[in-house]
Protein backbone atom coordinates (compact mmCIF):
# COMPACT_ATOMS: atom_id res chain seq x y z
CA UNK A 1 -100.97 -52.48 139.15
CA UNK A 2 -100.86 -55.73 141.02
CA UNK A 3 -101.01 -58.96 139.75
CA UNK A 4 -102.77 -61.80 141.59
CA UNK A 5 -101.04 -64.76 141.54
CA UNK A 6 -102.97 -68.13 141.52
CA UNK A 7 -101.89 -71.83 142.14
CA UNK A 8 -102.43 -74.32 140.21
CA UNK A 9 -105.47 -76.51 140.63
CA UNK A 10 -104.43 -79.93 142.46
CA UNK A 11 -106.17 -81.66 139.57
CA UNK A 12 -103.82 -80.19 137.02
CA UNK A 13 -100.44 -81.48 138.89
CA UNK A 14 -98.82 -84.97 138.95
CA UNK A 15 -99.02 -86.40 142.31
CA UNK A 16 -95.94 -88.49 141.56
CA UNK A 17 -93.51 -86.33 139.59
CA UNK A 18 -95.41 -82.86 140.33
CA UNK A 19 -95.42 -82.00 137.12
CA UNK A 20 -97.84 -79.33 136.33
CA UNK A 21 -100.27 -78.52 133.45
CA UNK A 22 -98.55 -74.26 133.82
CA UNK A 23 -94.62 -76.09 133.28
CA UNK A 24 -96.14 -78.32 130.71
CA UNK A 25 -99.47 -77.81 128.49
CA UNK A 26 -99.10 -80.86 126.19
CA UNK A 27 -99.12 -83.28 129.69
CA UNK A 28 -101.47 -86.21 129.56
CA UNK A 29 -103.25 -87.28 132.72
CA UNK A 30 -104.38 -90.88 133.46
CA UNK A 31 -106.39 -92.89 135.47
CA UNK A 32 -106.74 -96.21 136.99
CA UNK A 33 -110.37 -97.81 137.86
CA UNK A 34 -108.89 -99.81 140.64
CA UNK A 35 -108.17 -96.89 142.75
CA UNK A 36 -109.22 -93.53 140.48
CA UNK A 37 -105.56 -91.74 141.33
CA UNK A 38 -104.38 -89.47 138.46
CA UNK A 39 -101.12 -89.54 137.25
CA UNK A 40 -99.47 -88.10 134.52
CA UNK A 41 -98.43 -90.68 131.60
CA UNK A 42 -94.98 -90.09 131.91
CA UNK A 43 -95.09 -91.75 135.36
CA UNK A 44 -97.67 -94.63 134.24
CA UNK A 45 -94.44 -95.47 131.50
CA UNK A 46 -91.85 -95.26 134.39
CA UNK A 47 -93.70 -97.23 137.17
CA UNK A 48 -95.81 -99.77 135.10
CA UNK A 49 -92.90 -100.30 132.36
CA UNK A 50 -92.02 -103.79 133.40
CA UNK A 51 -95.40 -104.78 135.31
CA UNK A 52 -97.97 -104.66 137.59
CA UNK A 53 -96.88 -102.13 140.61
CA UNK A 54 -98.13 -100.57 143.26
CA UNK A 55 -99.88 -97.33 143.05
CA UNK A 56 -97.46 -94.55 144.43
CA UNK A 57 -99.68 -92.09 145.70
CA UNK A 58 -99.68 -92.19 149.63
CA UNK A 59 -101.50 -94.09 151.63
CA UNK A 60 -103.22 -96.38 148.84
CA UNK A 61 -100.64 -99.21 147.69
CA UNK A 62 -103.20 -100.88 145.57
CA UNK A 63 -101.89 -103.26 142.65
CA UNK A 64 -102.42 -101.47 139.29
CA UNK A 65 -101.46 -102.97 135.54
CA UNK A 66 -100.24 -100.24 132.58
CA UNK A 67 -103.31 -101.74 130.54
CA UNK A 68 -106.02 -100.77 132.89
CA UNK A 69 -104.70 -96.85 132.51
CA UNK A 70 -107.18 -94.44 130.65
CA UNK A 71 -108.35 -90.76 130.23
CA UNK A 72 -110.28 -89.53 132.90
CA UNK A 73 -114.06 -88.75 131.21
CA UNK A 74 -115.80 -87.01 133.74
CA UNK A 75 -113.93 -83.63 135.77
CA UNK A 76 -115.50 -85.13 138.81
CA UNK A 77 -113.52 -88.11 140.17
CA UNK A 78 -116.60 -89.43 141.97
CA UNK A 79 -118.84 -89.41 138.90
CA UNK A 80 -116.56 -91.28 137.36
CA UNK A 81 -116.75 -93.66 139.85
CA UNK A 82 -120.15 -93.83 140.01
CA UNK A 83 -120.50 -94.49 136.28
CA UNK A 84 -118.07 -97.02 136.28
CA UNK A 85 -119.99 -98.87 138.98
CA UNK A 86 -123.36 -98.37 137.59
CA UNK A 87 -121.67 -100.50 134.16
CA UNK A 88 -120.31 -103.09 136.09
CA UNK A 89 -123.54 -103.78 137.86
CA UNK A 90 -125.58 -103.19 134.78
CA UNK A 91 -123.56 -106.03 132.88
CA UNK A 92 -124.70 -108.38 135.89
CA UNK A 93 -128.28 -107.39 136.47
CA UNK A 94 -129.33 -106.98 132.75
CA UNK A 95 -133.22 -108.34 133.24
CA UNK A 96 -135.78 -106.86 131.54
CA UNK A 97 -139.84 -106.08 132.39
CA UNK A 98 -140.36 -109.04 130.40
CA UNK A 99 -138.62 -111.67 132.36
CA UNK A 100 -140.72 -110.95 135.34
CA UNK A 101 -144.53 -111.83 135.45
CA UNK A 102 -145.77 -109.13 137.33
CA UNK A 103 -144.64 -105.33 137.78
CA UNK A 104 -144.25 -105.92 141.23
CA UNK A 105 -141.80 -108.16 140.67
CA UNK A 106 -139.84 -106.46 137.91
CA UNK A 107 -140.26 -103.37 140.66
CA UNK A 108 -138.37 -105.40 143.64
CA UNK A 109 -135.61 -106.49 141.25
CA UNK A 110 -134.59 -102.29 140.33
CA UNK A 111 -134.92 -101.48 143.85
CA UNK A 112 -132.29 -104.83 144.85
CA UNK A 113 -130.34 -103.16 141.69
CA UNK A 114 -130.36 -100.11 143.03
CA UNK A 115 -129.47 -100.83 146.34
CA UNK A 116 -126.02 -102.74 145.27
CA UNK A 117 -125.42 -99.69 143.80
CA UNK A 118 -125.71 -97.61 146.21
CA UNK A 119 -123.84 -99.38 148.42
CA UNK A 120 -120.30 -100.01 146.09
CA UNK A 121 -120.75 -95.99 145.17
CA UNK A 122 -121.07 -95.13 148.71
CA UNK A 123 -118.68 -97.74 150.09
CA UNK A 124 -121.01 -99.36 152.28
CA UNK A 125 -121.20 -102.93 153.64
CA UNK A 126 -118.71 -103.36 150.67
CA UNK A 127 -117.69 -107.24 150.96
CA UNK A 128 -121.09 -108.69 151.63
CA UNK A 129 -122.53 -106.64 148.49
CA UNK A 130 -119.22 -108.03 146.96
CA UNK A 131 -120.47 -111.51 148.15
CA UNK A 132 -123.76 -110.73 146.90
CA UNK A 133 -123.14 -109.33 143.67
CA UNK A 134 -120.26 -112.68 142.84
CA UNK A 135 -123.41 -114.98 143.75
CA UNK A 136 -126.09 -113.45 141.19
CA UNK A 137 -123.39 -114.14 138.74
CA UNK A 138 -122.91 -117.51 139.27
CA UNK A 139 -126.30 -118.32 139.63
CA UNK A 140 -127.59 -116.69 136.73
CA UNK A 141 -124.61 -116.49 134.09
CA UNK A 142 -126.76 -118.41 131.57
CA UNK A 143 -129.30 -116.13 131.68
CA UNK A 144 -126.67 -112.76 131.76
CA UNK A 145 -125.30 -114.50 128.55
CA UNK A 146 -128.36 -114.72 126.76
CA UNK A 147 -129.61 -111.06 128.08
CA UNK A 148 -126.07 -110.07 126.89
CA UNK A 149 -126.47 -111.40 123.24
CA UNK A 150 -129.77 -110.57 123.04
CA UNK A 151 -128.75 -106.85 123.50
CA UNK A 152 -125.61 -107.20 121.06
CA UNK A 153 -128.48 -108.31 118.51
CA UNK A 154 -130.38 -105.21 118.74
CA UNK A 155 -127.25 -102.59 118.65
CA UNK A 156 -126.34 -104.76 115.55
CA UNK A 157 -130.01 -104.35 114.41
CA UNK A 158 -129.68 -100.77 114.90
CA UNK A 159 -126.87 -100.05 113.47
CA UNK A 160 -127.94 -101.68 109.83
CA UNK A 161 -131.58 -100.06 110.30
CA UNK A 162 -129.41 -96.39 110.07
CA UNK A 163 -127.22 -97.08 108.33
CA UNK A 164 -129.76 -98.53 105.67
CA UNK A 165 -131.44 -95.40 106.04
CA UNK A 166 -128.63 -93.68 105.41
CA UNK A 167 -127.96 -95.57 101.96
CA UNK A 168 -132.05 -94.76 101.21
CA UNK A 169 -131.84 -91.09 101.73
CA UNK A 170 -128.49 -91.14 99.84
CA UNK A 171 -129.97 -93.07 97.05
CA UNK A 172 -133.26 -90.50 97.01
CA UNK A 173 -131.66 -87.41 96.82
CA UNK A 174 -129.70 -88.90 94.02
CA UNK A 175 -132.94 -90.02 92.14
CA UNK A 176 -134.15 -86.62 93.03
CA UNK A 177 -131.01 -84.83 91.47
CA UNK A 178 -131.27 -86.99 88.33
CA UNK A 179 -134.98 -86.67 87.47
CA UNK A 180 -133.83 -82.36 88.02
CA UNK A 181 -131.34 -82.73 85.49
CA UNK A 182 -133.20 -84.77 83.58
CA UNK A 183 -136.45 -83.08 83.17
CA UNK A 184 -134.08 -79.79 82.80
CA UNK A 185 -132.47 -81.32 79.60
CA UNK A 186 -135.55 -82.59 78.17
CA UNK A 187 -137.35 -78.59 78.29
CA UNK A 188 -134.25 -77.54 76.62
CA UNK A 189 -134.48 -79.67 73.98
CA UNK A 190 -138.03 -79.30 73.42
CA UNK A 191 -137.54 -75.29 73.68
CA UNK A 192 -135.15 -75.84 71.05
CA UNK A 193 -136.72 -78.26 69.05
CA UNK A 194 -140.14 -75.87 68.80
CA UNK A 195 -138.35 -73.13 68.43
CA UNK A 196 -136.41 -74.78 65.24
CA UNK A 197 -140.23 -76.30 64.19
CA UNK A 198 -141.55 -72.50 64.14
CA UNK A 199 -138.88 -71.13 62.53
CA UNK A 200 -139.21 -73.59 59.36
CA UNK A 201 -143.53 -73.16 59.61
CA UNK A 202 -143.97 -76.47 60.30
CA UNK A 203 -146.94 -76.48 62.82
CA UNK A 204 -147.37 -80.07 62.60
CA UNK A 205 -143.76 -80.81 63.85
CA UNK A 206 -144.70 -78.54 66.79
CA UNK A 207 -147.57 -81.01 67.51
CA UNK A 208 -145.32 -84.04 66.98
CA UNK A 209 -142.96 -82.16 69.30
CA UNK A 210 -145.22 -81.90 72.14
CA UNK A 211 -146.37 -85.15 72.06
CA UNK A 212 -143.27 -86.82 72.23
CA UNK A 213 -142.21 -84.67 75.51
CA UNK A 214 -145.87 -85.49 76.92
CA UNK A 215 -144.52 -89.22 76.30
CA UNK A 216 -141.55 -88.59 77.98
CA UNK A 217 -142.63 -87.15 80.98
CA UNK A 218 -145.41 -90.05 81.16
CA UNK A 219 -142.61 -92.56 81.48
CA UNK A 220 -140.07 -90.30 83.61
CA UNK A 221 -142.98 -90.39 86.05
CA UNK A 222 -143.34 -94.22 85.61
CA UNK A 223 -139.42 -94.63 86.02
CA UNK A 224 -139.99 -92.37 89.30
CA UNK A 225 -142.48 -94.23 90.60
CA UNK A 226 -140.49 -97.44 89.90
CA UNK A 227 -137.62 -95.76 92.10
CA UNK A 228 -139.47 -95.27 94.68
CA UNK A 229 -141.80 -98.77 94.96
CA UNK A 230 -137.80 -99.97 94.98
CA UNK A 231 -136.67 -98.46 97.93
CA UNK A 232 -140.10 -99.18 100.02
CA UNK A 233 -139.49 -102.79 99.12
CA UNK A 234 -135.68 -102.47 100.60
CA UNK A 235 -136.91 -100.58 103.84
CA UNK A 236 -139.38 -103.46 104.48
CA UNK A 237 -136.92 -106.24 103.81
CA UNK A 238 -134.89 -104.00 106.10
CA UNK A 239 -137.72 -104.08 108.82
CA UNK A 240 -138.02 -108.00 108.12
CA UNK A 241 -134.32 -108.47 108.44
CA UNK A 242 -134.44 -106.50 111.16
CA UNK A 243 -136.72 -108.83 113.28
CA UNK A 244 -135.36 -111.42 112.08
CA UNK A 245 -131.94 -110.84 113.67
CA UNK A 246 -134.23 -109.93 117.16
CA UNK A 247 -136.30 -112.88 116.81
CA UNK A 248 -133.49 -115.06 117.56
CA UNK A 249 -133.37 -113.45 120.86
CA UNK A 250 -136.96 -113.94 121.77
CA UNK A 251 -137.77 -116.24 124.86
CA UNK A 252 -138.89 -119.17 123.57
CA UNK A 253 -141.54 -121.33 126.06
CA UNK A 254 -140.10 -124.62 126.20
CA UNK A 255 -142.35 -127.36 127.19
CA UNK A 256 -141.45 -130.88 128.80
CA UNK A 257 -142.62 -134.44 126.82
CA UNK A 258 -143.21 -134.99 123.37
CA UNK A 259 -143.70 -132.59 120.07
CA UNK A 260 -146.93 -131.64 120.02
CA UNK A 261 -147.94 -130.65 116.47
CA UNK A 262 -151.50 -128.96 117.90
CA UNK A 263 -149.50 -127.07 120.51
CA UNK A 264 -151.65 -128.81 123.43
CA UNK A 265 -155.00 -128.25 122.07
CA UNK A 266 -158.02 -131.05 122.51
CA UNK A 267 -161.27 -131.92 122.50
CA UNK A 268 -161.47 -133.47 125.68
CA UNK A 269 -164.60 -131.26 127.58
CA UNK A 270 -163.79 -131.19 131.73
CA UNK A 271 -167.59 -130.25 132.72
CA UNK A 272 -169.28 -133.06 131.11
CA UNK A 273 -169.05 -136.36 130.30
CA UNK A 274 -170.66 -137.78 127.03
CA UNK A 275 -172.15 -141.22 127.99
CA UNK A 276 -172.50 -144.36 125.40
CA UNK A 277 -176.63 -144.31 126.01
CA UNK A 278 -179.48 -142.20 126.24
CA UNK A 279 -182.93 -143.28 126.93
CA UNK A 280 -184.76 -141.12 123.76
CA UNK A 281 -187.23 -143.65 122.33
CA UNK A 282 -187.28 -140.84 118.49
CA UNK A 283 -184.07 -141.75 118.83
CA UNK A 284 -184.38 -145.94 118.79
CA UNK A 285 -185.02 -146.36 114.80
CA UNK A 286 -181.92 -144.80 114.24
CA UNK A 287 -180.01 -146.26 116.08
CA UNK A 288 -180.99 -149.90 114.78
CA UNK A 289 -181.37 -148.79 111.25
CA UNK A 290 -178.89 -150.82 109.82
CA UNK A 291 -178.83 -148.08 106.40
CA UNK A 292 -178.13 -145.12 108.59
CA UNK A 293 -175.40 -146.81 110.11
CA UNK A 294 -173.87 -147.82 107.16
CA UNK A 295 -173.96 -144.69 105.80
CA UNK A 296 -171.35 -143.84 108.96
CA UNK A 297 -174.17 -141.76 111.06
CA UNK A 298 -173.56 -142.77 114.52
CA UNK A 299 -176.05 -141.66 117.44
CA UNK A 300 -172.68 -141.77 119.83
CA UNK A 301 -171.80 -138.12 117.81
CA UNK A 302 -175.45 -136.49 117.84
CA UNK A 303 -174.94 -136.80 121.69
CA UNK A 304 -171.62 -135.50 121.60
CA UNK A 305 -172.66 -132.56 119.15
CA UNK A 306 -175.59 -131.61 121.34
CA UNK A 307 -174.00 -131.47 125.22
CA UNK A 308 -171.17 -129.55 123.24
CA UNK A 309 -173.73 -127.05 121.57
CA UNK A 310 -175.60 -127.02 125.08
CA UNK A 311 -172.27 -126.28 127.50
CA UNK A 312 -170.48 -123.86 124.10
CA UNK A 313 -169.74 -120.68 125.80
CA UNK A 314 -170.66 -121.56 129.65
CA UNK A 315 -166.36 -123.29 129.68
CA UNK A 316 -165.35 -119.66 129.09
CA UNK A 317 -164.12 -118.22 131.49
CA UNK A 318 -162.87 -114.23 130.88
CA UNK A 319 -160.33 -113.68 133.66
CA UNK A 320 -158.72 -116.83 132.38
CA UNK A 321 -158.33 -116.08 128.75
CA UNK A 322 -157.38 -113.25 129.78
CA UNK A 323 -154.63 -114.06 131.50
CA UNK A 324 -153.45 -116.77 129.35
CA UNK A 325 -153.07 -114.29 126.72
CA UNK A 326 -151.12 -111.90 128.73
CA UNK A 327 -149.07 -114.57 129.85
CA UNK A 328 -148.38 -115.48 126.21
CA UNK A 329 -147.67 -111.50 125.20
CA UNK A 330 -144.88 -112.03 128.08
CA UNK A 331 -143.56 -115.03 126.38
CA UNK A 332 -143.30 -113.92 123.43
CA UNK A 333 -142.95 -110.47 123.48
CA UNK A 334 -139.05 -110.15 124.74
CA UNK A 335 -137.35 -106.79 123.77
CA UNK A 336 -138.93 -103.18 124.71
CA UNK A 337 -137.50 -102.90 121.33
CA UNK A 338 -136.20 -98.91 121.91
CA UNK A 339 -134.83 -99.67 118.50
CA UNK A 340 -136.35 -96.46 116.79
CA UNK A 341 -138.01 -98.02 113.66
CA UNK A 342 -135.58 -95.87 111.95
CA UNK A 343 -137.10 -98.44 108.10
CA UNK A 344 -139.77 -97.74 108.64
């Protein structure tokens, strides 16, 4: 019989030391990010012991630091790659639908995204992309900050919402278990209890009997019903904690000038124009009758009340309100929130 003799996969040797993965099965192989060259760990102690070095596969040279070392994820080298660039330019470009004010818009901005992206994978027009990418940064690093926290706040979110719903399951089946054992206990004794009542011919200490467990099952059914009114009212402070911790992450609509306690709201009409006189002669004994002005009636407001009732309705305008509230769904309305309502 012959045996076929293979070689070992390039991917499973050292291109430093040539150690191999056949010679040695415990060997550890690890990568940089700067240039994605594997080497075995052995060599990343030797080389990178006292500093940054070179890297000493041929033909690449490029500075690497020990710290920046790490287990390769993906088999392929260039997925790896491509994932790694996809994160960095995700942590730049971290805009959301809502921060645009049309789709178009919020269209353009993936298809820029994309395009830097494709670029750094592919290694094309690498410095001005560089250039480009550097500039977006600097521009808008208040804005990546806040997108930034704003995300931190819903993983945070998240992670309480399950693991509060962890806690609740725990704390039902637990109920559950103890109302089992409970109601289990409770038909022994009364098994034994009757069973003791029958045996001394005392029929009215079976009645007795029953009526106490009828008792105790009304309030074991009360006490369940407590238990579970409980844990609703801990999944909704849940869901209220929960938005509270997003609402602090919400675009707020910041307007110049003064505080405004009626939020820019008036009574100021822009399609007519009340004026201080009307020629109505019903409306001349009223207006010199001393009593009805003393009694605070002013003609001034019946001609104000009636162009208002007249013109009600003809100042609205629907492709305006309905913009205006679209525009304020966009303002306030800042997550996607793919939070799974896990409280709920």
């Amino acid at each position: 019989m012959t045996q076929i003799l293979t070689a070992t996969p390039p991917d499973e040797n050292c291109p430093v030391c040539k150690s191999s993965r056949y010679l040695n099965p415990n060997i550890r192989f690890l990568m940089n990010p700067v240039c994605y060259h594997k080497m075995c760990e052995s060599c990343v102690d030797r080389i990178f012991m006292q500093g940054p070095a070179p890297c000493p596969v041929i033909a690449c040279g490029k500075t690497l630091r020990k710290n920046k070392f790490r287990k390769q994820t993906f088999e392929d080298v260039a997925v790896e790659r491509e994932v790694d660039v996809r994160k960095r330019v995700a942590l730049t470009f971290n805009k959301r639908q809502d921060d645009f004010d049309s789709l178009r818009e919020y269209n353009d901005y993936l298809e820029e995204v994309e395009q830097i992206t494709f670029n750094l994978v592919n290694k094309i027009d690498v410095k001005e992309t560089e250039a480009k990418l550097l500039e977006y940064e600097a521009v808008n690093r208040e804005l990546i900050s806040t997108n930034a926290a704003r995300q931190a706040a819903e993983m945070m979110a998240l992670a309480q919402a399950t693991e509060a719903e962890k806690e609740s399951q725990k704390l039902a089946r637990e109920m559950a278990v103890r109302e089992r054992e409970e109601e289990r206990r409770e038909q022994e004794e009364l098994k034994i209890a009757t069973l003791n009542a029958l045996a001394s011919g005392d029929k009215g200490a079976v009645k007795v009997i029953q009526e106490v467990q009828l008792k105790r099952s009304g309030e074991r059914k009360r006490r369940q019903a407590d238990e579970q009114m409980k844990l609703k009212s801990l999944a909704e402070g849940r869901s209220l904690l929960k938005s509270s911790l997003l609402a602090g992450t919400r675009k707020k609509v910041l307007e110049d000038g003064p505080f405004d306690p009626l939020g820019g709201l008036n009574d100021v009409n822009e399609h007519y124009i009340v004026q201080d006189y009307y020629e109505y002669k019903w409306l001349e004994n009223v207006r010199n009758d001393t009593a009805a002005r003393a009694g605070g009636y002013f003609v001034e407001e019946y001609y104000g009340r009636s162009l208002f009732e007249a013109f009600s309705g003809l100042t609205f305008f629907v492709d305006e309100e309905a913009a205006r509230i679209e525009e304020e769904k966009r303002a306030i309305t800042y997550t996607d929130l793919m939070i799974s309502d896990a409280v709920s």
